[in-house]
PDB file of N, CA and C in Angstrom:
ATOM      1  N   UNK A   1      47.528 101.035 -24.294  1.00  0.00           N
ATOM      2  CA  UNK A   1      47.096 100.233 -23.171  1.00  0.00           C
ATOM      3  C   UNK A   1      45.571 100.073 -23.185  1.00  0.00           C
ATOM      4  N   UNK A   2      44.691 101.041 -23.982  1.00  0.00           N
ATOM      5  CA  UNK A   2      43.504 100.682 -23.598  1.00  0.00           C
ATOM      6  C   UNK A   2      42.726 100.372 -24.860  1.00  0.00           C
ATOM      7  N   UNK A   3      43.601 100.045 -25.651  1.00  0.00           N
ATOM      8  CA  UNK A   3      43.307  99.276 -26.923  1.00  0.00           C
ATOM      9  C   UNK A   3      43.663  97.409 -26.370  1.00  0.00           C
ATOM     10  N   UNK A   4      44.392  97.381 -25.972  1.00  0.00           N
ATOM     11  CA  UNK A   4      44.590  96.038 -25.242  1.00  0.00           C
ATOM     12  C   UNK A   4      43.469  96.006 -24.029  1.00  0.00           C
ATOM     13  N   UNK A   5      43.058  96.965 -23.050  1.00  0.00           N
ATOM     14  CA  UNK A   5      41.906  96.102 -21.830  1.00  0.00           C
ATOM     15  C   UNK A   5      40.967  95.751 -22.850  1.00  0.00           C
ATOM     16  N   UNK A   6      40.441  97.087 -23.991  1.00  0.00           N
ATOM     17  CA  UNK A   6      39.124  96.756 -24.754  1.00  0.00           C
ATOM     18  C   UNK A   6      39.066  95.310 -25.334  1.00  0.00           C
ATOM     19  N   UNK A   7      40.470  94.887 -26.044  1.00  0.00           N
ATOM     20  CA  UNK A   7      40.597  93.835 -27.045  1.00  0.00           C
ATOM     21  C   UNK A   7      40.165  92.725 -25.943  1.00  0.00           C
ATOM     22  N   UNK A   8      40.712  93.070 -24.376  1.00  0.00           N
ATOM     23  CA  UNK A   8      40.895  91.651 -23.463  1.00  0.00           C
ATOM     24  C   UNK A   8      39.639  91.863 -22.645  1.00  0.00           C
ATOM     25  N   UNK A   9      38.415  92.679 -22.952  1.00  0.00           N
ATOM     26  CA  UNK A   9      36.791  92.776 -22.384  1.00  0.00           C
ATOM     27  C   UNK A   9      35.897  92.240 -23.239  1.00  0.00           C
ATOM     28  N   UNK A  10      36.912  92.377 -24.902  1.00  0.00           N
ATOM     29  CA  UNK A  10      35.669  91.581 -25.743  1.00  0.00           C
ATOM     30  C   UNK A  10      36.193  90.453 -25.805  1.00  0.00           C
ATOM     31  N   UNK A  11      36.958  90.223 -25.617  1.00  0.00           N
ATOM     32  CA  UNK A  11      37.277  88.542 -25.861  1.00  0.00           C
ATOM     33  C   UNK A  11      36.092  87.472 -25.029  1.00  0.00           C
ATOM     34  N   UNK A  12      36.846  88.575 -23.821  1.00  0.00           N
ATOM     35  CA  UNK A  12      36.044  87.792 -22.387  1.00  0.00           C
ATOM     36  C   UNK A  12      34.302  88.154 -22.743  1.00  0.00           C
ATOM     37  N   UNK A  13      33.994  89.109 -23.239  1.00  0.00           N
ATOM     38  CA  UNK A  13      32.484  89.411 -23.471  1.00  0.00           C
ATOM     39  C   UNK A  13      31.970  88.225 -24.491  1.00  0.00           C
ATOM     40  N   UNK A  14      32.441  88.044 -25.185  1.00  0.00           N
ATOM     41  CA  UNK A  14      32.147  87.075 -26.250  1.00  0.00           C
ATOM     42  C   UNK A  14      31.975  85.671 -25.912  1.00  0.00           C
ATOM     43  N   UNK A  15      32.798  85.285 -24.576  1.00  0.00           N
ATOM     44  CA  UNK A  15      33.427  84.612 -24.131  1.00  0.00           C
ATOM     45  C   UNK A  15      31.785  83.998 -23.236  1.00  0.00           C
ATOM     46  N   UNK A  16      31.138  85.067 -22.891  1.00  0.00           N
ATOM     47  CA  UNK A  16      30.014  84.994 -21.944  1.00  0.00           C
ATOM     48  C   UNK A  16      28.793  85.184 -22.520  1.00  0.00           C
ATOM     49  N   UNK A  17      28.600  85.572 -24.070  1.00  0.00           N
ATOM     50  CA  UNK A  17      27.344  85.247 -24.789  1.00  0.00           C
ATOM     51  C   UNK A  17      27.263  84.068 -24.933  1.00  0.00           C
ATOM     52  N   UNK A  18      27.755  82.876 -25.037  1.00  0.00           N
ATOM     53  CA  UNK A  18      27.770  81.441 -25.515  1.00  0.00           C
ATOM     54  C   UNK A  18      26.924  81.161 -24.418  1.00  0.00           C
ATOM     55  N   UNK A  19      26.180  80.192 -25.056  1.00  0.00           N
ATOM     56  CA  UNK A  19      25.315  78.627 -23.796  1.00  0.00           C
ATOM     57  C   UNK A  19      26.409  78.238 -23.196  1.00  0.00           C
ATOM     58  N   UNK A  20      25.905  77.297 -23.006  1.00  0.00           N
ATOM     59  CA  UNK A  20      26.092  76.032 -21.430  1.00  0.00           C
ATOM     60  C   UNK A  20      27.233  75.329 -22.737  1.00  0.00           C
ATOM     61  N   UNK A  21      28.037  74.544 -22.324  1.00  0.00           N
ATOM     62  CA  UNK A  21      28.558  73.165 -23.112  1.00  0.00           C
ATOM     63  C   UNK A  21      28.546  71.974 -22.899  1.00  0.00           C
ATOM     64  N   UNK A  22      28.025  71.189 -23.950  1.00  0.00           N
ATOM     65  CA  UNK A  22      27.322  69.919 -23.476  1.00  0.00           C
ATOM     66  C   UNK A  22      27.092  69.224 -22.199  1.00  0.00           C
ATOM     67  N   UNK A  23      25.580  69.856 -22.522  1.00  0.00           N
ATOM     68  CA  UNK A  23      24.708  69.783 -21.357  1.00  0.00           C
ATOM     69  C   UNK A  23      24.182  68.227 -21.216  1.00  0.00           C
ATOM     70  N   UNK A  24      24.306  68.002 -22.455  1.00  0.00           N
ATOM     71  CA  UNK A  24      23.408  66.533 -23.153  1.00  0.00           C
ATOM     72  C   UNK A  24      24.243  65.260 -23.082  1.00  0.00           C
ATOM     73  N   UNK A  25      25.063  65.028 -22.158  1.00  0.00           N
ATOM     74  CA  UNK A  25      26.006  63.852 -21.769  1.00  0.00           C
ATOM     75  C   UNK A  25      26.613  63.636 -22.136  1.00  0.00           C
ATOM     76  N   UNK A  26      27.116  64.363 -23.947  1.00  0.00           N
ATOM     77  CA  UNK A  26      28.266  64.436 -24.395  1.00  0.00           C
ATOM     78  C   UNK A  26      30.033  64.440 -23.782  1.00  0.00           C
ATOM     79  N   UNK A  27      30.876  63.579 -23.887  1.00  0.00           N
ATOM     80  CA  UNK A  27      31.867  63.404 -23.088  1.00  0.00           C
ATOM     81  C   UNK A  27      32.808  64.485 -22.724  1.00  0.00           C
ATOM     82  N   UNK A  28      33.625  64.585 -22.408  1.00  0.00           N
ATOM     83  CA  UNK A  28      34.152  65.587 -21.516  1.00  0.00           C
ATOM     84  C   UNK A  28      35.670  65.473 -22.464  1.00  0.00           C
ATOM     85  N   UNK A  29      36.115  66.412 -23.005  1.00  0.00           N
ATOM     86  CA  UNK A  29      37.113  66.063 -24.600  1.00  0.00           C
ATOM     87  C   UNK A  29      38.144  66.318 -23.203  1.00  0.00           C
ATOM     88  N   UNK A  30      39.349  65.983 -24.126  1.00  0.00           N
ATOM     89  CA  UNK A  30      40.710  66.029 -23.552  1.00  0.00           C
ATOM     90  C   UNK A  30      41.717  66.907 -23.540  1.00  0.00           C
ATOM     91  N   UNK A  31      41.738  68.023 -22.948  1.00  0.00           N
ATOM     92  CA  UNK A  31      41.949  69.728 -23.096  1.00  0.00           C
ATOM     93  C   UNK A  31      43.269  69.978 -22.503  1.00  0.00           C
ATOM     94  N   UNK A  32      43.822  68.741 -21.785  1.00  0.00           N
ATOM     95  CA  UNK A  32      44.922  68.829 -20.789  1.00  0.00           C
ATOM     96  C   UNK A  32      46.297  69.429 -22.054  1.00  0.00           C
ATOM     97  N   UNK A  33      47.192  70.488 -21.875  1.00  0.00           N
ATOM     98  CA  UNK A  33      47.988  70.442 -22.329  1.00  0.00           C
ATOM     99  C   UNK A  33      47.676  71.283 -23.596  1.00  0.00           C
ATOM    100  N   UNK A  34      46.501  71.408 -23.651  1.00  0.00           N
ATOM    101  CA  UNK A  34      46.032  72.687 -25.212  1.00  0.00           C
ATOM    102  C   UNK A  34      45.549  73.498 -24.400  1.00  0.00           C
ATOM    103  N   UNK A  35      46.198  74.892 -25.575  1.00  0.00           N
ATOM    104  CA  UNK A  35      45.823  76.332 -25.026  1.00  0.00           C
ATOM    105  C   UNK A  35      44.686  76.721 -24.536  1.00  0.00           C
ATOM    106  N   UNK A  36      44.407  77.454 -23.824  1.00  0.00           N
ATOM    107  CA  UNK A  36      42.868  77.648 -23.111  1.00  0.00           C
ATOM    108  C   UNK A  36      42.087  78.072 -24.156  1.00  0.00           C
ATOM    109  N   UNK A  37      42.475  78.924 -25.490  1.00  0.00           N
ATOM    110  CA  UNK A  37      41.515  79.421 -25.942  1.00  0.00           C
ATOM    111  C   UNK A  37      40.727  77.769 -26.923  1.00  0.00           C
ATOM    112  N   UNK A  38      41.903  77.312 -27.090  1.00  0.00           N
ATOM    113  CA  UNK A  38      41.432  75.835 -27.635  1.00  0.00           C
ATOM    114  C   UNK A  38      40.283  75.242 -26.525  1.00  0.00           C
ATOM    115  N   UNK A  39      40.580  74.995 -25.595  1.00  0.00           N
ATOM    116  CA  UNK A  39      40.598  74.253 -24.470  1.00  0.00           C
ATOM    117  C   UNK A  39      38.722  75.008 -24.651  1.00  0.00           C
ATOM    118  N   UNK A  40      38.685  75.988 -24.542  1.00  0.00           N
ATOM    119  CA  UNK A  40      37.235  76.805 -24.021  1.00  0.00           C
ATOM    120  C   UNK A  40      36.642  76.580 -25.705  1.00  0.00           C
ATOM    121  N   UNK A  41      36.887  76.704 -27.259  1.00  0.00           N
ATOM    122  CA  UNK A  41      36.144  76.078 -27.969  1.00  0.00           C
ATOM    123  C   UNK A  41      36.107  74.866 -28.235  1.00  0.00           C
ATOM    124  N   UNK A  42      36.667  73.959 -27.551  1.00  0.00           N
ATOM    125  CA  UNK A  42      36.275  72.327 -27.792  1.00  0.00           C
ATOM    126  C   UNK A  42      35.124  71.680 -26.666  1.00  0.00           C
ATOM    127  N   UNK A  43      35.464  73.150 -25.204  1.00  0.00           N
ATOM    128  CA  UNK A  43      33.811  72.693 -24.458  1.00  0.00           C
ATOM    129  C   UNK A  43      32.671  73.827 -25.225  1.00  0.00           C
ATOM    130  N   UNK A  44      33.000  74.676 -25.727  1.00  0.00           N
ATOM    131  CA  UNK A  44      31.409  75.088 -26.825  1.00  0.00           C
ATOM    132  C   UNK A  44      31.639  76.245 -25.750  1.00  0.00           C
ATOM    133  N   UNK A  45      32.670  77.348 -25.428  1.00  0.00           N
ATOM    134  CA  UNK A  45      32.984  78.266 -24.691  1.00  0.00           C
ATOM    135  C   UNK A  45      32.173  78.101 -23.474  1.00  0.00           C
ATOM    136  N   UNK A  46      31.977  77.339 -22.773  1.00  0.00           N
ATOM    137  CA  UNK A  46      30.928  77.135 -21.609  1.00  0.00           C
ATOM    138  C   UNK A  46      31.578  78.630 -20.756  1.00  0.00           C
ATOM    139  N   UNK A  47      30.836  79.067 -20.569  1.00  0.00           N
ATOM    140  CA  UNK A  47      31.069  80.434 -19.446  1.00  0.00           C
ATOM    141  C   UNK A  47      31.117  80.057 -17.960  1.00  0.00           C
ATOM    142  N   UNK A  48      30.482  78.575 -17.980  1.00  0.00           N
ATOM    143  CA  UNK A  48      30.448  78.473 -16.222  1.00  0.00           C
ATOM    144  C   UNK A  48      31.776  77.661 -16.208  1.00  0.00           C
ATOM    145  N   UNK A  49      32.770  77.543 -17.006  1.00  0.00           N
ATOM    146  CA  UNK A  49      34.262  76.962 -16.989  1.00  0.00           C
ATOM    147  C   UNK A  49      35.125  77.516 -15.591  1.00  0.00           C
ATOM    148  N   UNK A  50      35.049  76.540 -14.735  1.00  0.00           N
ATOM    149  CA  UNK A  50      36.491  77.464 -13.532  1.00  0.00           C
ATOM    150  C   UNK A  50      37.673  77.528 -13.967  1.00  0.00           C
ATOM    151  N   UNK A  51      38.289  78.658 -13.455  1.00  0.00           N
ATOM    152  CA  UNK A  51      39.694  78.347 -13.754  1.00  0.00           C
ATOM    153  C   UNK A  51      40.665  78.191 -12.767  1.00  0.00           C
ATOM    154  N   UNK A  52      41.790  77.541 -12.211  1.00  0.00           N
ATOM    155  CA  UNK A  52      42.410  77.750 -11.405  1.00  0.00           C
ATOM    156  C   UNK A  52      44.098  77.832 -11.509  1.00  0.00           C
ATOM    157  N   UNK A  53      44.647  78.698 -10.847  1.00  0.00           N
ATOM    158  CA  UNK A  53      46.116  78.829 -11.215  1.00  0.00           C
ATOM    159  C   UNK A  53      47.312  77.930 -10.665  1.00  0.00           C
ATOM    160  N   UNK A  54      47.663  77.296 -12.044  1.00  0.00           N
ATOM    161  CA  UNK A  54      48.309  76.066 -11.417  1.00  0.00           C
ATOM    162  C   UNK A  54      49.638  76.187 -10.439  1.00  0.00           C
ATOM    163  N   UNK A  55      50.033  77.560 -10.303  1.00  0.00           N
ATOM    164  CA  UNK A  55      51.500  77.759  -9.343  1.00  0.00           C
ATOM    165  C   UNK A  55      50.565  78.430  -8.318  1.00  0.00           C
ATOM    166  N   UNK A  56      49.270  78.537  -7.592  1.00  0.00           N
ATOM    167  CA  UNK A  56      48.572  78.645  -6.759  1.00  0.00           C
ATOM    168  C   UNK A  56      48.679  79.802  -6.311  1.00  0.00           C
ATOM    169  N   UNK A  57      49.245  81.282  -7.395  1.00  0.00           N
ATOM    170  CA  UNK A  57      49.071  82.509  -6.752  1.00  0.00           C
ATOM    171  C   UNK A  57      47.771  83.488  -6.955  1.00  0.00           C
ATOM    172  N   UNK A  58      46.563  82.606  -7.417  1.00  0.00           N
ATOM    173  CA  UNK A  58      45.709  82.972  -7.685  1.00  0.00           C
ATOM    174  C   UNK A  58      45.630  84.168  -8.651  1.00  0.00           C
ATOM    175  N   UNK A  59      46.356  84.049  -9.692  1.00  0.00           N
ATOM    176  CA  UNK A  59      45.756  84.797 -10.806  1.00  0.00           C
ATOM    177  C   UNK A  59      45.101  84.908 -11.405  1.00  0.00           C
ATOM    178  N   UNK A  60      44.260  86.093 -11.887  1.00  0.00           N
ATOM    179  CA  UNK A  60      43.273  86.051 -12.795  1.00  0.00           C
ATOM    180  C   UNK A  60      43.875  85.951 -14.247  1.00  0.00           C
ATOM    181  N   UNK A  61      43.053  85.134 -15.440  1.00  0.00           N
ATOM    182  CA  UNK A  61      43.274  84.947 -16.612  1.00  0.00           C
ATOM    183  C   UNK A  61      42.634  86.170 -17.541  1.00  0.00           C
ATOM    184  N   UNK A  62      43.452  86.887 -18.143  1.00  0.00           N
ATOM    185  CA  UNK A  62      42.346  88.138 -18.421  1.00  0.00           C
ATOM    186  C   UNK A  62      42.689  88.054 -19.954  1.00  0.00           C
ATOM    187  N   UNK A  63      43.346  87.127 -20.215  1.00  0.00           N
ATOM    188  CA  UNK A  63      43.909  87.084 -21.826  1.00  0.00           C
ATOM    189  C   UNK A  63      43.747  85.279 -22.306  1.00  0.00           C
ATOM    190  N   UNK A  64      43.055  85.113 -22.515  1.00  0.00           N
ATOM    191  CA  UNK A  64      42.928  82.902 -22.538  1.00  0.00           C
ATOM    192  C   UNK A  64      43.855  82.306 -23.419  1.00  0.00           C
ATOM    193  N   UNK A  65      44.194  83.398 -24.629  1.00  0.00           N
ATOM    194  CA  UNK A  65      45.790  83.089 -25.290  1.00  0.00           C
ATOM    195  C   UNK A  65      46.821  82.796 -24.837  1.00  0.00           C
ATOM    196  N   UNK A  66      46.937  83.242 -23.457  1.00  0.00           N
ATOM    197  CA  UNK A  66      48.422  83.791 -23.437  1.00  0.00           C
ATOM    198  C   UNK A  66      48.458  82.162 -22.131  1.00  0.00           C
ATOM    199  N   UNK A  67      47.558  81.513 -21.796  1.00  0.00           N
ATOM    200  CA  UNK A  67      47.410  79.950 -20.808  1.00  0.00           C
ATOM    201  C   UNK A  67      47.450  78.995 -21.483  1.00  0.00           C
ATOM    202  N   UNK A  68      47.657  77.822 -20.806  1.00  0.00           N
ATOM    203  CA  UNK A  68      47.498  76.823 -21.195  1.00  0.00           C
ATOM    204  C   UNK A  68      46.922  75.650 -20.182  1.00  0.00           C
ATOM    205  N   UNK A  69      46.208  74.703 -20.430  1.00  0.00           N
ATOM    206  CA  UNK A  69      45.658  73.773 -19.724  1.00  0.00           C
ATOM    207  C   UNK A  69      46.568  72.264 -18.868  1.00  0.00           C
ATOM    208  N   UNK A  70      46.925  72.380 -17.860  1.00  0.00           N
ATOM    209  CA  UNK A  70      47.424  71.320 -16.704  1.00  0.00           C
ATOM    210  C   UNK A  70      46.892  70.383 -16.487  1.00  0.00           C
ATOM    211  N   UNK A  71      45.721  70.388 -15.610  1.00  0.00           N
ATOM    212  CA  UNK A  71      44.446  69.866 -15.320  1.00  0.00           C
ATOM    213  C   UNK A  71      43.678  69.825 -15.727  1.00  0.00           C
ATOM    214  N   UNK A  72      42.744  69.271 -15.772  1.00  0.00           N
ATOM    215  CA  UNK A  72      41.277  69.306 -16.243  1.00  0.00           C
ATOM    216  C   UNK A  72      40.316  68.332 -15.005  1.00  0.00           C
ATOM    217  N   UNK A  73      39.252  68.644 -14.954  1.00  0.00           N
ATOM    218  CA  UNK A  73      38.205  68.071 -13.353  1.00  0.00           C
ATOM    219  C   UNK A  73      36.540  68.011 -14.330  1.00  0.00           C
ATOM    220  N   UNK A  74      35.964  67.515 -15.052  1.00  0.00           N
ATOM    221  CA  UNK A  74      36.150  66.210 -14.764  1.00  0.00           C
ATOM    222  C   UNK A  74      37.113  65.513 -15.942  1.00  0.00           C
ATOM    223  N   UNK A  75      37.274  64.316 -15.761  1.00  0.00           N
ATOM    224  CA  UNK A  75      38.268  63.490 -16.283  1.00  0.00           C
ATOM    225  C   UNK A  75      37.786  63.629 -17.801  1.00  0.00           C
ATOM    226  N   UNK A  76      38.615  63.167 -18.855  1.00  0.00           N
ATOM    227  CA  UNK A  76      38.215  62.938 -20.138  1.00  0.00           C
ATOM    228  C   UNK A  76      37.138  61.736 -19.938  1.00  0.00           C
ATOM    229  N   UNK A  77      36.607  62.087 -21.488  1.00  0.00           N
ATOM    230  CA  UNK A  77      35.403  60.767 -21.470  1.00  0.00           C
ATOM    231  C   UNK A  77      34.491  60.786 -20.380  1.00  0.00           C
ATOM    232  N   UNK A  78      34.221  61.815 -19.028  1.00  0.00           N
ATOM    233  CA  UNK A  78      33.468  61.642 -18.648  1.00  0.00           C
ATOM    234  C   UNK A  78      32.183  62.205 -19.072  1.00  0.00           C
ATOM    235  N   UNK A  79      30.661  61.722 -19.071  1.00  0.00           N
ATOM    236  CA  UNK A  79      29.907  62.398 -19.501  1.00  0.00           C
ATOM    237  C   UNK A  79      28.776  63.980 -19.425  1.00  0.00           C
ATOM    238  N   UNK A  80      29.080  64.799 -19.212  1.00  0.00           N
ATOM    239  CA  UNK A  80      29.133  66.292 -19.047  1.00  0.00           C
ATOM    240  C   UNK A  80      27.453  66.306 -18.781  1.00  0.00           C
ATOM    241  N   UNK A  81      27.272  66.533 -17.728  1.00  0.00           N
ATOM    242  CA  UNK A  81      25.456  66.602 -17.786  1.00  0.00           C
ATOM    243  C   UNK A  81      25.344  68.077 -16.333  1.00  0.00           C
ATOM    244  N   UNK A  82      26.056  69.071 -16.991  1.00  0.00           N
ATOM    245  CA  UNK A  82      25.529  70.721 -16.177  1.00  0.00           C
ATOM    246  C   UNK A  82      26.697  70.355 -14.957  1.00  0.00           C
ATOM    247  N   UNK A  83      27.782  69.436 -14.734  1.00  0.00           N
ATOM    248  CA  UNK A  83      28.664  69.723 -13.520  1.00  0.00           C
ATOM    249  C   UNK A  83      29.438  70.313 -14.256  1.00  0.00           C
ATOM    250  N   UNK A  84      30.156  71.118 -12.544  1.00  0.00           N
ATOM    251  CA  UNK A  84      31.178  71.985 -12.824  1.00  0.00           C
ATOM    252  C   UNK A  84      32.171  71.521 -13.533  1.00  0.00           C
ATOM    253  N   UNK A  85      32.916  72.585 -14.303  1.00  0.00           N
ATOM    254  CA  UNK A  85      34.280  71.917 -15.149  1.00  0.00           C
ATOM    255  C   UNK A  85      35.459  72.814 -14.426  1.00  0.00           C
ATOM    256  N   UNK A  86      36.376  72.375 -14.415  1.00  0.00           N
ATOM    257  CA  UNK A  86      37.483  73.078 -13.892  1.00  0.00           C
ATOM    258  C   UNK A  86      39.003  72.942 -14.376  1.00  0.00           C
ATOM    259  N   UNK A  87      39.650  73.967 -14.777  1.00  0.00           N
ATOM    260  CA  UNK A  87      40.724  74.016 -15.844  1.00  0.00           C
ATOM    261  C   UNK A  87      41.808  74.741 -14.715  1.00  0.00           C
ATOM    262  N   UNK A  88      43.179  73.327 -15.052  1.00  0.00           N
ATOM    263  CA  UNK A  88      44.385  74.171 -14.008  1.00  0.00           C
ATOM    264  C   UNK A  88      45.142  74.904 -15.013  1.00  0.00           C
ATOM    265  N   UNK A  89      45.457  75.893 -14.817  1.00  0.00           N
ATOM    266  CA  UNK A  89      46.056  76.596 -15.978  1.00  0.00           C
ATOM    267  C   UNK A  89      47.554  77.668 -15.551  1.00  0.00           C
ATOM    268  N   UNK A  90      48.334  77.545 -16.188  1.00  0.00           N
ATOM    269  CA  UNK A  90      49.649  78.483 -16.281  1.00  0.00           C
ATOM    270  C   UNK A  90      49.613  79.050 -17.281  1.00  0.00           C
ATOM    271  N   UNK A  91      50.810  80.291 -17.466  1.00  0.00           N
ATOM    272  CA  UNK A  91      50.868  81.125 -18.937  1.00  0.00           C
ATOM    273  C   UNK A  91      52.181  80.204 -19.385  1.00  0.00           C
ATOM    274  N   UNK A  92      51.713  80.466 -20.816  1.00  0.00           N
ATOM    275  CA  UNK A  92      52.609  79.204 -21.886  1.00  0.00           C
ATOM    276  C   UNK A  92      53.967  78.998 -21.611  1.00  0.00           C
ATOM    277  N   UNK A  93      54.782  80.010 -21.097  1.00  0.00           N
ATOM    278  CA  UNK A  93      55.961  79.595 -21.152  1.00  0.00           C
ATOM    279  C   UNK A  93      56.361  78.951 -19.268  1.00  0.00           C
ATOM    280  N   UNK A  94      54.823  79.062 -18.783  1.00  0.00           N
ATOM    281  CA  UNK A  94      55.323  78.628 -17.564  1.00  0.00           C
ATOM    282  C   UNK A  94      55.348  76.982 -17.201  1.00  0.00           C
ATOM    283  N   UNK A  95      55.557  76.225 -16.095  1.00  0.00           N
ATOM    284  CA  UNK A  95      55.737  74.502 -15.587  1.00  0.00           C
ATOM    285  C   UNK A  95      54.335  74.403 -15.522  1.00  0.00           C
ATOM    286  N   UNK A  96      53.936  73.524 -15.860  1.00  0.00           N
ATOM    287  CA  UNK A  96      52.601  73.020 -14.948  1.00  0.00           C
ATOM    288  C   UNK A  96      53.038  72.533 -13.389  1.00  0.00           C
ATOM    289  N   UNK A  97      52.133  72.794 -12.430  1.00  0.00           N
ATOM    290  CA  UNK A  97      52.196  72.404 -10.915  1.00  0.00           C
ATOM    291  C   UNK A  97      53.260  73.137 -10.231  1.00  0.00           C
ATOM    292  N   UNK A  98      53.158  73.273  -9.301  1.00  0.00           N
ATOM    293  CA  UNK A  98      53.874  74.310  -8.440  1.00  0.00           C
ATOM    294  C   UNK A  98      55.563  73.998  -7.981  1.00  0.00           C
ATOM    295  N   UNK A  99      56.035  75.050  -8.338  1.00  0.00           N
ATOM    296  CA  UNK A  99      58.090  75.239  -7.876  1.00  0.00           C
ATOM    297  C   UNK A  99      58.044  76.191  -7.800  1.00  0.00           C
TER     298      UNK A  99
END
């Protein structure tokens, strides 16, 4: 068990050395439906990424493998200049949006 928190502190540690992700107006890629860990290297691991739980029981994501991406805020193609990003997310074998 504590070979797994360590593995799931460095992930997340690693996760929070990275910069900002395109800061420089670069567009906003299309993440809906790819795994979070995808989802977090196609924005350049931005650390200020929200996450929110798409069956709304407010879970924390403590593993980014084991999610996948619903939502996404802002839209694709929009151009990314330091606003918030925000990712709706379930674990893989779950629905997107709430039942």
């Amino acid at each position: 068990m504590k070979r797994i928190i360590a593995a799931a502190l460095l992930a997340l540690s690693a996760l929070a050395l990275t910069g900002p992700a395109h800061a420089d107006g670069t567009p906003m890629p299309n993440v809906t439906g790819k795994g979070l860990s995808v989802a977090y290297k196609d924005l350049n691991h931005n650390k200020s990424i929200q996450l929110k739980d798409g069956l709304g029981a407010h879970r924390h994501v403590l593993w980014p493998a084991n999610w996948k991406v619903c939502e996404q805020n802002p839209a694709p193609g929009t151009p990314l200049n330091n606003q918030k990003v925000t990712l709706t997310v379930v674990k893989h074998q779950e629905k997107c949006g709430k039942s």
